[in-house]
PDB file of N, CA and C in Angstrom:
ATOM      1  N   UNK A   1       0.849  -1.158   0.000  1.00  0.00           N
ATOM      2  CA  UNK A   1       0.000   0.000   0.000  1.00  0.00           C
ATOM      3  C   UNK A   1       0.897   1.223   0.000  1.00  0.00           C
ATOM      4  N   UNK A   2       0.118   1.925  -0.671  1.00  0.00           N
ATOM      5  CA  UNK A   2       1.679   3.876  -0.805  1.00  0.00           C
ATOM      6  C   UNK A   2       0.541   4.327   0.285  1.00  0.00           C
ATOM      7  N   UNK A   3       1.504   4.967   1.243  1.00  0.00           N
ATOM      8  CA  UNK A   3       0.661   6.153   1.788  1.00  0.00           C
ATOM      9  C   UNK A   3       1.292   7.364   1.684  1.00  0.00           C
ATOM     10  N   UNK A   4       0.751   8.573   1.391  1.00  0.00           N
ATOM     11  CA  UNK A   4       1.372   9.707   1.418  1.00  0.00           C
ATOM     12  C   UNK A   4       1.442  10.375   2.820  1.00  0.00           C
ATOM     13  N   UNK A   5       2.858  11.198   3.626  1.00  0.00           N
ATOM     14  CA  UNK A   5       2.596  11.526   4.807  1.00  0.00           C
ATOM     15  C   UNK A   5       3.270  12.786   4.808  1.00  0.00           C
ATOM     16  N   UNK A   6       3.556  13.861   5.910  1.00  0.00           N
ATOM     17  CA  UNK A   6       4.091  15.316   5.832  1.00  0.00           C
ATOM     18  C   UNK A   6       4.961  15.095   6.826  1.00  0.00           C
ATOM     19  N   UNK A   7       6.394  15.224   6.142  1.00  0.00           N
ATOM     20  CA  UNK A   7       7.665  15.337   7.687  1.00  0.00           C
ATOM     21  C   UNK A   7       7.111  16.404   8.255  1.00  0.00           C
ATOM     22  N   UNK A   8       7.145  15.930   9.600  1.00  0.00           N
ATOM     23  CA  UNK A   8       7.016  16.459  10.687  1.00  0.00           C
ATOM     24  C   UNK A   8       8.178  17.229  11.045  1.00  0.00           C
ATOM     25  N   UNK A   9       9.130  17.277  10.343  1.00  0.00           N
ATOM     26  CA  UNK A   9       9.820  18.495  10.534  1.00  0.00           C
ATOM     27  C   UNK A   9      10.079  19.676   9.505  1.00  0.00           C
ATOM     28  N   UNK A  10       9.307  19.269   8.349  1.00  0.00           N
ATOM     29  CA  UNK A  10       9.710  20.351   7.702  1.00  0.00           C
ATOM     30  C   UNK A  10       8.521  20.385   6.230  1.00  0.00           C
ATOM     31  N   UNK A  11       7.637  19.708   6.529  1.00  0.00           N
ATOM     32  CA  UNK A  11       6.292  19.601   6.068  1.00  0.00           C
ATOM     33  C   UNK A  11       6.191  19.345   4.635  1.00  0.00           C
ATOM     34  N   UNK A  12       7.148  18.906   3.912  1.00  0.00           N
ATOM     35  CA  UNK A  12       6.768  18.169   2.956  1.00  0.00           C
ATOM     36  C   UNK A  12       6.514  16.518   3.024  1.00  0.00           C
ATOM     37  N   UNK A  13       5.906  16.680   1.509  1.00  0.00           N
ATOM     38  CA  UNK A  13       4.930  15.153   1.416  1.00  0.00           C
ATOM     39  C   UNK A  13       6.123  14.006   1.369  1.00  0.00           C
ATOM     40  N   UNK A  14       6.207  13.064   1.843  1.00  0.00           N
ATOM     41  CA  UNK A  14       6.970  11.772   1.780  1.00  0.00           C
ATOM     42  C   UNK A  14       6.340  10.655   1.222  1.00  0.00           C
ATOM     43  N   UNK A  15       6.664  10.263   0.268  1.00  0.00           N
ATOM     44  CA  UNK A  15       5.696   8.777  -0.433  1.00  0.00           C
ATOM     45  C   UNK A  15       6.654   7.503   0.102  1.00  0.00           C
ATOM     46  N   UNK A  16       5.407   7.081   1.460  1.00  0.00           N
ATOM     47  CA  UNK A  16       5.981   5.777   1.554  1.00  0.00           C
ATOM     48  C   UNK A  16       5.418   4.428   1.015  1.00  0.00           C
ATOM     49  N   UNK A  17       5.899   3.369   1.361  1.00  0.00           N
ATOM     50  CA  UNK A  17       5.036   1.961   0.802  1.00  0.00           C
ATOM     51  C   UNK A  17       5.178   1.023   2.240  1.00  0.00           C
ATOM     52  N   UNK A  18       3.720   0.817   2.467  1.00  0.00           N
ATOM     53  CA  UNK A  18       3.998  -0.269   3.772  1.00  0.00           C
ATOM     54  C   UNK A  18       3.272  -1.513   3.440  1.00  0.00           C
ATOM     55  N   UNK A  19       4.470  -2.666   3.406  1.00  0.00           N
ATOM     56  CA  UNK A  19       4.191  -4.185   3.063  1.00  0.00           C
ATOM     57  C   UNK A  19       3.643  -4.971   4.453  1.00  0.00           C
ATOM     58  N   UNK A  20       3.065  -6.054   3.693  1.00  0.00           N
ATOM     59  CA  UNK A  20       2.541  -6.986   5.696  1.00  0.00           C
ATOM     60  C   UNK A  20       3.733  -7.173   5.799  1.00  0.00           C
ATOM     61  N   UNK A  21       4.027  -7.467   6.808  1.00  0.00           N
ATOM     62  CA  UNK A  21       5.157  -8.591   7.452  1.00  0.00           C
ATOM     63  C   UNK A  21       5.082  -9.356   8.178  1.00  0.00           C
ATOM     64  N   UNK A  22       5.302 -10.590   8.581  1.00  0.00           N
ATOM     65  CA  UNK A  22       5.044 -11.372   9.990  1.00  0.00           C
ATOM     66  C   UNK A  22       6.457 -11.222  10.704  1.00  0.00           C
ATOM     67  N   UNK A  23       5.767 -10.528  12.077  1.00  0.00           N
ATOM     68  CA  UNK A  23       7.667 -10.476  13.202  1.00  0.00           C
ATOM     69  C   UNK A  23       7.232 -11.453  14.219  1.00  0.00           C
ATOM     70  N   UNK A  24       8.005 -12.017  13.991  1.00  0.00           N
ATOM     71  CA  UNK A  24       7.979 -12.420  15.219  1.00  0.00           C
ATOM     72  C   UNK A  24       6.812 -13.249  15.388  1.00  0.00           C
ATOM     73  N   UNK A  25       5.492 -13.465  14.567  1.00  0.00           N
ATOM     74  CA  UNK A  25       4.638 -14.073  14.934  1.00  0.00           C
ATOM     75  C   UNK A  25       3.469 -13.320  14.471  1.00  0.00           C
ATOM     76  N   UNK A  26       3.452 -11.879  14.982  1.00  0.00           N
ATOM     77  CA  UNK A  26       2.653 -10.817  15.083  1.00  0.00           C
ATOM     78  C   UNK A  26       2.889 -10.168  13.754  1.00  0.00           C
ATOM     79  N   UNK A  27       1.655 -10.291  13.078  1.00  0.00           N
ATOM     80  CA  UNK A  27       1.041  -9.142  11.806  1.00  0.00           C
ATOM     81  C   UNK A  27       1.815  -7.935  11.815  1.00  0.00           C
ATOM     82  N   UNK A  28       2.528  -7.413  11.188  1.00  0.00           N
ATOM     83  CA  UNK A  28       2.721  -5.716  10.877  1.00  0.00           C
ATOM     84  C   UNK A  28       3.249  -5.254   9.656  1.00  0.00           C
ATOM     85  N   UNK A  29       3.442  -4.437   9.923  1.00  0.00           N
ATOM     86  CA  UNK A  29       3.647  -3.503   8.186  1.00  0.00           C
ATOM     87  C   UNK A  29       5.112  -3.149   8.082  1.00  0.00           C
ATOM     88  N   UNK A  30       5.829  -2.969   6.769  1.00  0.00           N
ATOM     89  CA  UNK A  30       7.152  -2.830   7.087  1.00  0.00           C
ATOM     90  C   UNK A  30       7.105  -1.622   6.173  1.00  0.00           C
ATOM     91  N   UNK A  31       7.316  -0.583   6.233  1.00  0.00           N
ATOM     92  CA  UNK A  31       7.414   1.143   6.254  1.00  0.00           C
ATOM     93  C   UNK A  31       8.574   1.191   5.197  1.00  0.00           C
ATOM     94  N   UNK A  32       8.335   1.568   4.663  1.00  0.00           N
ATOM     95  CA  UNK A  32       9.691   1.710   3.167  1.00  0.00           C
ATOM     96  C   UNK A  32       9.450   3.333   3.337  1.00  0.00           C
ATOM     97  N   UNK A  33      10.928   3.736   3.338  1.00  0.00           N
ATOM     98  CA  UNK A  33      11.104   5.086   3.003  1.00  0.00           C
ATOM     99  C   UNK A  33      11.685   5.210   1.113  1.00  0.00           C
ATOM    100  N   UNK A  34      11.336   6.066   0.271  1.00  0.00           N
ATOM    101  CA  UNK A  34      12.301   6.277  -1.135  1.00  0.00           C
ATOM    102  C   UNK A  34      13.514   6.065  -0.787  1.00  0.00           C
ATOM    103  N   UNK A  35      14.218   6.287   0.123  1.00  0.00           N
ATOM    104  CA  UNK A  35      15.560   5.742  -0.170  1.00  0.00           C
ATOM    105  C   UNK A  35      15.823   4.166   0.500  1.00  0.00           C
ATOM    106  N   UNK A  36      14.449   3.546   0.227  1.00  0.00           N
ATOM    107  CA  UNK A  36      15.090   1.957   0.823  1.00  0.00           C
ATOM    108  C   UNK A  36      14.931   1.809   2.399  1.00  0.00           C
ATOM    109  N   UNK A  37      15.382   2.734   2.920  1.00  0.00           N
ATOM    110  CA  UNK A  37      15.498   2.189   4.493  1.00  0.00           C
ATOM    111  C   UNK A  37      14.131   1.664   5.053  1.00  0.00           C
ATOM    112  N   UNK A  38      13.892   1.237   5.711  1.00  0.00           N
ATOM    113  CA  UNK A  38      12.769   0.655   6.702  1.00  0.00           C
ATOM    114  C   UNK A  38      12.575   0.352   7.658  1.00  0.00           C
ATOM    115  N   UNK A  39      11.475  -0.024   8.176  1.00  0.00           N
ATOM    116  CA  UNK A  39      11.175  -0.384   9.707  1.00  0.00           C
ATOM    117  C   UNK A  39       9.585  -1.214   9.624  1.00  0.00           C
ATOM    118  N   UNK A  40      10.224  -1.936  10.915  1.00  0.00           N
ATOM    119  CA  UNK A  40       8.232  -2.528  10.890  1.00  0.00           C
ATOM    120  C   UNK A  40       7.683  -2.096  12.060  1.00  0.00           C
ATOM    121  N   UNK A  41       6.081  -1.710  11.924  1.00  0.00           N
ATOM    122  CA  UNK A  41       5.082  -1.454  12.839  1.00  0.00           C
ATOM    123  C   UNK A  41       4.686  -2.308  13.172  1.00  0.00           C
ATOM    124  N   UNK A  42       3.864  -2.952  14.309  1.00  0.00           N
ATOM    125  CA  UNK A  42       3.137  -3.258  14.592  1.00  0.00           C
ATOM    126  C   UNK A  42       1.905  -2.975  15.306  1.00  0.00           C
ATOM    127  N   UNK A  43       0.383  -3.429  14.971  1.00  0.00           N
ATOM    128  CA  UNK A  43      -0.259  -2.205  16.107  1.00  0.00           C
ATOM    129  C   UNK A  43      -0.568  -3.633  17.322  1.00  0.00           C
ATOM    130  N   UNK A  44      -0.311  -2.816  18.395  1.00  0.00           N
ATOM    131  CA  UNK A  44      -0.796  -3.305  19.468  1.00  0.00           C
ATOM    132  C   UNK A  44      -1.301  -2.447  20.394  1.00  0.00           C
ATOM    133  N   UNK A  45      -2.318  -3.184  20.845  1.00  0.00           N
ATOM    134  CA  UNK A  45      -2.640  -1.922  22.311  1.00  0.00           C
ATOM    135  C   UNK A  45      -3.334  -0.775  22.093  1.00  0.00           C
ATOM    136  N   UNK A  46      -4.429  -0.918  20.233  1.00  0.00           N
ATOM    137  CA  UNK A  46      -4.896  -0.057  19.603  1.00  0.00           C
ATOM    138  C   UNK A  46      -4.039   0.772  19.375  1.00  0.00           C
ATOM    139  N   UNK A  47      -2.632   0.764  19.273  1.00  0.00           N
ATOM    140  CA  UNK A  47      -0.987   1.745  18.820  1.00  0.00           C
ATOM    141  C   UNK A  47      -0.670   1.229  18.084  1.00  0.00           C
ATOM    142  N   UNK A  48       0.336   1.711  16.841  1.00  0.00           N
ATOM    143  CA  UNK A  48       1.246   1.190  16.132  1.00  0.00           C
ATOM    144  C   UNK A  48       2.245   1.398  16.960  1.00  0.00           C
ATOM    145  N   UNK A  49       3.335   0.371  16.956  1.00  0.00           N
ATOM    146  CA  UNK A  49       4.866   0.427  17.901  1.00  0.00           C
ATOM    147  C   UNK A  49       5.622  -0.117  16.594  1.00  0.00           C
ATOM    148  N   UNK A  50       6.873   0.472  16.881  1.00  0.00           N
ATOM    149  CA  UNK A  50       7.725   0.054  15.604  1.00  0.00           C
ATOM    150  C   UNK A  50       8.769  -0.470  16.563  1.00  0.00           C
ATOM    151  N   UNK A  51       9.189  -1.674  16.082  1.00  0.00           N
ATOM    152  CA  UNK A  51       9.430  -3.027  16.772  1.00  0.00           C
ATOM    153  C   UNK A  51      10.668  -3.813  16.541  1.00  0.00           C
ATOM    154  N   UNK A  52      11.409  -3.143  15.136  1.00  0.00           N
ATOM    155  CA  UNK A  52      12.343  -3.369  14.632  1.00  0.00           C
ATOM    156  C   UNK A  52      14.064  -2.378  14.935  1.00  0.00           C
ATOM    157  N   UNK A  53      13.604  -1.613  15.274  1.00  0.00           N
ATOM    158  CA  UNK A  53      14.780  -0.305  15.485  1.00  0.00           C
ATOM    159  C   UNK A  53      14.459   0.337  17.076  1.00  0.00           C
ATOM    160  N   UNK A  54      15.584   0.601  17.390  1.00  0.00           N
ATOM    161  CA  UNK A  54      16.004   1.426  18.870  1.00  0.00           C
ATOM    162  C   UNK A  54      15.285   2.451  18.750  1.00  0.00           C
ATOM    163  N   UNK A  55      15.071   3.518  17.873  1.00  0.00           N
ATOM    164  CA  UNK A  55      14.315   4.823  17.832  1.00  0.00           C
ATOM    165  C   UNK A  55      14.494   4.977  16.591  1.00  0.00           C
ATOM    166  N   UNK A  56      12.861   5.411  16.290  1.00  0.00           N
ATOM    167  CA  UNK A  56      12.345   6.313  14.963  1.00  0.00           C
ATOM    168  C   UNK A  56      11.639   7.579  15.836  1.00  0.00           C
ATOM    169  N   UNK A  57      11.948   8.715  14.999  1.00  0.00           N
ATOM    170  CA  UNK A  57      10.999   9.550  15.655  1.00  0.00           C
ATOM    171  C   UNK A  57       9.608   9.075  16.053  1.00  0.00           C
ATOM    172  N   UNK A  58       9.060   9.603  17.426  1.00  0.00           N
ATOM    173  CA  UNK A  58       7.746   9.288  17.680  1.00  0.00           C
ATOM    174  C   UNK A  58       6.369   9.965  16.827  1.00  0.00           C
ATOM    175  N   UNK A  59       7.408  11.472  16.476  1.00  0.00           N
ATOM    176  CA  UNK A  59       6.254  11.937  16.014  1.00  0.00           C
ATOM    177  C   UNK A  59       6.112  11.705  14.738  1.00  0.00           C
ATOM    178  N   UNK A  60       7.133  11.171  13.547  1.00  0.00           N
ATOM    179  CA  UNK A  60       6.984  10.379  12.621  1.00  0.00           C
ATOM    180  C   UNK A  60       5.789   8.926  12.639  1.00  0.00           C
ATOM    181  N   UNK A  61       6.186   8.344  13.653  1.00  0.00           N
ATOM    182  CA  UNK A  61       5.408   7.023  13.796  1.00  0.00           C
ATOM    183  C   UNK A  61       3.569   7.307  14.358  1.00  0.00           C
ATOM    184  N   UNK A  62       3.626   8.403  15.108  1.00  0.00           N
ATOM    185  CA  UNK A  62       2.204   9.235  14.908  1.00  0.00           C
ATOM    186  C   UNK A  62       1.626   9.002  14.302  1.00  0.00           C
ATOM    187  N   UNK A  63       2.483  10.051  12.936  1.00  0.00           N
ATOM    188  CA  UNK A  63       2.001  10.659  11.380  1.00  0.00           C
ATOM    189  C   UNK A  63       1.642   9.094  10.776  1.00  0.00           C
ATOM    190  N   UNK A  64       2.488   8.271  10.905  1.00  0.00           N
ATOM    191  CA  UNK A  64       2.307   6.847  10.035  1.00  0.00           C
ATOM    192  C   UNK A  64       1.165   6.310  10.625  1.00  0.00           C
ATOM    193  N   UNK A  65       1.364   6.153  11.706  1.00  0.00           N
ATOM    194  CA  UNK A  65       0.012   5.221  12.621  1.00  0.00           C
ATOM    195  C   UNK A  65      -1.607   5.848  11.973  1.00  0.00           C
ATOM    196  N   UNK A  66      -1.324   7.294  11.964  1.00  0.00           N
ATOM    197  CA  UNK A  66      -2.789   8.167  11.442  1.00  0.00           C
ATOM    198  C   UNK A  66      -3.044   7.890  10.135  1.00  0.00           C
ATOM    199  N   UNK A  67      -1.877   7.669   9.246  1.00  0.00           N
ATOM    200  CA  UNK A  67      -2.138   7.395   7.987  1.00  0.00           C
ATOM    201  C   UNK A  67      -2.483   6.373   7.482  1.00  0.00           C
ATOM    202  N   UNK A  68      -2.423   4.779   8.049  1.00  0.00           N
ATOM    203  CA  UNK A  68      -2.113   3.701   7.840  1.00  0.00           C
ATOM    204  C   UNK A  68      -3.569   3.217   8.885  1.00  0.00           C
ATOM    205  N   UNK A  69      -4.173   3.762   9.761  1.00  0.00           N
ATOM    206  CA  UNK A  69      -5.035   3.285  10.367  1.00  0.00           C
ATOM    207  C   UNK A  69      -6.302   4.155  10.071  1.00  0.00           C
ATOM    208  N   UNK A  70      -7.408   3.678   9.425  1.00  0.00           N
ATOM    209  CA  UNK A  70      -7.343   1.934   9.939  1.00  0.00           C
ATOM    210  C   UNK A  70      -7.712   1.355   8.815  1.00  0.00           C
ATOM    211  N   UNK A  71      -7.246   2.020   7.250  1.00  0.00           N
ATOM    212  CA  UNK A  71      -7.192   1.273   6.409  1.00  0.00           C
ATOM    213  C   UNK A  71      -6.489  -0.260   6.560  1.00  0.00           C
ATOM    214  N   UNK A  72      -5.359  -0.008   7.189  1.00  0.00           N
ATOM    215  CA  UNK A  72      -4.748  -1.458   7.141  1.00  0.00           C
ATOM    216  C   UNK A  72      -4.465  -2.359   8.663  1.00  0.00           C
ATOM    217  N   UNK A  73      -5.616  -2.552   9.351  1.00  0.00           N
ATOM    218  CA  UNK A  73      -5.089  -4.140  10.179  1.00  0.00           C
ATOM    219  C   UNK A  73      -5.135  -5.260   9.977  1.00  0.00           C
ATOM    220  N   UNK A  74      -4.334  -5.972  10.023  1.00  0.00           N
ATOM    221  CA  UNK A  74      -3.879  -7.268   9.256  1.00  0.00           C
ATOM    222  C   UNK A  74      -4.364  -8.510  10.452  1.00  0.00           C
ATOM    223  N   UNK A  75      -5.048  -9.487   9.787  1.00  0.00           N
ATOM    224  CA  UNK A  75      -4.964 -10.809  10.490  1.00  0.00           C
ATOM    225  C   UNK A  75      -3.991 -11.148  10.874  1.00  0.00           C
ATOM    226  N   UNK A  76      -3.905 -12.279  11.512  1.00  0.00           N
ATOM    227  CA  UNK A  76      -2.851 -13.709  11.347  1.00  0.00           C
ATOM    228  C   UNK A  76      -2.862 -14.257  10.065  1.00  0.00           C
ATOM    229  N   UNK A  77      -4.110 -13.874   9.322  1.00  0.00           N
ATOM    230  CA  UNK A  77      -3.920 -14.562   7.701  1.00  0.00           C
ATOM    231  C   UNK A  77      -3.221 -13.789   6.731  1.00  0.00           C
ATOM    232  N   UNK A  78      -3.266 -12.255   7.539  1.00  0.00           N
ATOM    233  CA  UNK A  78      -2.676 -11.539   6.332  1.00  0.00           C
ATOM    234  C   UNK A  78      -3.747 -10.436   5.443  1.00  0.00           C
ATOM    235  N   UNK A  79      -5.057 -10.700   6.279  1.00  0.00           N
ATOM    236  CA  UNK A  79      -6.320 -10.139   4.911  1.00  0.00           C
ATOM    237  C   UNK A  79      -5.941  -8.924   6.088  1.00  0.00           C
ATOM    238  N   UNK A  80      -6.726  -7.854   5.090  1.00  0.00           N
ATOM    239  CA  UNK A  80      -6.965  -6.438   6.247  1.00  0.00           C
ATOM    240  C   UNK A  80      -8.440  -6.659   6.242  1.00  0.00           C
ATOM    241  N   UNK A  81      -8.612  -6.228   7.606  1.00  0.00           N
ATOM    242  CA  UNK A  81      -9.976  -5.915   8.286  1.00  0.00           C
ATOM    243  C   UNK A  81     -10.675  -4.912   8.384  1.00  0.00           C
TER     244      UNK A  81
END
């Protein structure tokens, strides 16, 4: 899925792409930035938590969580709900 989002620091548009992923067991999305890098979310706790890295900005993962919910929660099968 592309979602379009606004850095939070300097307010332009960022086109990301977030794929399912299974971590660990648990359903989540893995966050592609244009230059490749990534991270995976997961929502728990009605939150997205990003689960893969020491720190992403919070207020980045906000912006993603708002954008991404609630078009996309994922089963254990993988369908969105």
């Amino acid at each position: 899925m592309d979602i379009i989002i606004k850095d939070p620091h300097n307010d332009r548009e960022v086109h990301l792409t977030a794929e399912p992923e299974d971590y660990k067991g648990e359903q989540g999305l893995r966050i592609i930035f244009p230059d490749k890098d990534s991270f995976v979310m997961v929502y728990r706790n009605e939150n997205w938590e990003v689960v893969d890295e020491e720190f992403v900005n919070p207020d980045l993962v906000e912006i993603i969580g708002k954008a991404i919910h609630p078009r996309a929660r994922y089963s254990s099968n993988s369908h969105a709900q």
